[in-house]
Protein backbone atom coordinates (compact mmCIF):
# COMPACT_ATOMS: atom_id res chain seq x y z
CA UNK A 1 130.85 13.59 -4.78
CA UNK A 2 130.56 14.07 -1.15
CA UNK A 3 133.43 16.32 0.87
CA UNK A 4 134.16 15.23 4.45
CA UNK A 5 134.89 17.97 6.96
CA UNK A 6 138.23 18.87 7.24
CA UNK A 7 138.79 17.64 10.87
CA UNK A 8 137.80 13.94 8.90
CA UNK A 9 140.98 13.86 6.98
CA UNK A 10 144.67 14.21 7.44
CA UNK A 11 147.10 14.46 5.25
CA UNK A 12 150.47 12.89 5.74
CA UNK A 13 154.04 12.57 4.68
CA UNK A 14 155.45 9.27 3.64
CA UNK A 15 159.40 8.26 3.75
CA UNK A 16 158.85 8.19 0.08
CA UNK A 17 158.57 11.58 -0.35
CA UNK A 18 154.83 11.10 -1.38
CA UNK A 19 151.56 12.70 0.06
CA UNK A 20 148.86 10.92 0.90
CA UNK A 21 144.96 11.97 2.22
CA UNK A 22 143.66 9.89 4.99
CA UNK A 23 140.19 9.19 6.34
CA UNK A 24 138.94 6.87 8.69
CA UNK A 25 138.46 3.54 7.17
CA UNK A 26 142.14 3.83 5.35
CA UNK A 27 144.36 1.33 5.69
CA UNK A 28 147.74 2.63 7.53
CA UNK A 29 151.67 1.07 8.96
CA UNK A 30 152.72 -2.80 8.71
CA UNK A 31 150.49 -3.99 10.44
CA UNK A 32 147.40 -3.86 8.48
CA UNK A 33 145.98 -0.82 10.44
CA UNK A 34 142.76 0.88 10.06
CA UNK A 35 141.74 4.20 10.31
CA UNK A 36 139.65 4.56 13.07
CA UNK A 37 139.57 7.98 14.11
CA UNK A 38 141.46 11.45 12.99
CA UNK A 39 141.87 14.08 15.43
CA UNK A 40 144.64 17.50 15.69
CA UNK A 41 146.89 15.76 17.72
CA UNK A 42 147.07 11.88 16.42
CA UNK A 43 145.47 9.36 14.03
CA UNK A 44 143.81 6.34 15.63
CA UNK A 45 144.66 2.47 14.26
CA UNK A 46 143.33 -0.90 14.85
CA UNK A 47 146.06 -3.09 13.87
CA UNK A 48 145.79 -6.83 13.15
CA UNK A 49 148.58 -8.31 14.76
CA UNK A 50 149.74 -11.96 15.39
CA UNK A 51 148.61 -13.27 18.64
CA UNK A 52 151.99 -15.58 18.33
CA UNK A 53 150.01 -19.35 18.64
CA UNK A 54 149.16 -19.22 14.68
CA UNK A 55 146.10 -16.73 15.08
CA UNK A 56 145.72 -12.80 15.34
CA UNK A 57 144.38 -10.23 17.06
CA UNK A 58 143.08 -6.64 16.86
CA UNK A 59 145.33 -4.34 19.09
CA UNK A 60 144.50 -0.03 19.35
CA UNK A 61 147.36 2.06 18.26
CA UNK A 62 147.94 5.53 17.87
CA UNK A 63 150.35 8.03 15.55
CA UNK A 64 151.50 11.18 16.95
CA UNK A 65 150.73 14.22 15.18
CA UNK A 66 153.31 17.06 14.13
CA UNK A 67 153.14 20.32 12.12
């Protein structure tokens, strides 16, 4: 089994009290939002959102990072 490098993953703190291990490609939020980059300071998202007129779009979001 192949090991990314650390700076690849993240590991976060859910309102559940759980733990999880992210890497780009994970699914993240409400909004149906992919991992699309991991860095020190924030994790990177496209979210599918709706576009309001019955279709959807792709929209860049970001999560702020804290120790």
């Amino acid at each position: 089994m192949a090991t990314l490098p650390e700076k690849d993953q993240q590991i976060i703190d859910a309102h559940t009290g759980l733990i999880h291990r992210v890497v780009p490609g994970n699914y993240l939020g409400q909004n149906d939002g992919r991992i699309s980059n991991i860095s020190e300071s924030e994790i990177e998202l496209v979210e599918i959102i709706s576009d309001g007129i019955g279709g959807y779009v792709e929209r860049d979001a970001a999560i702020s990072l804290s120790d």
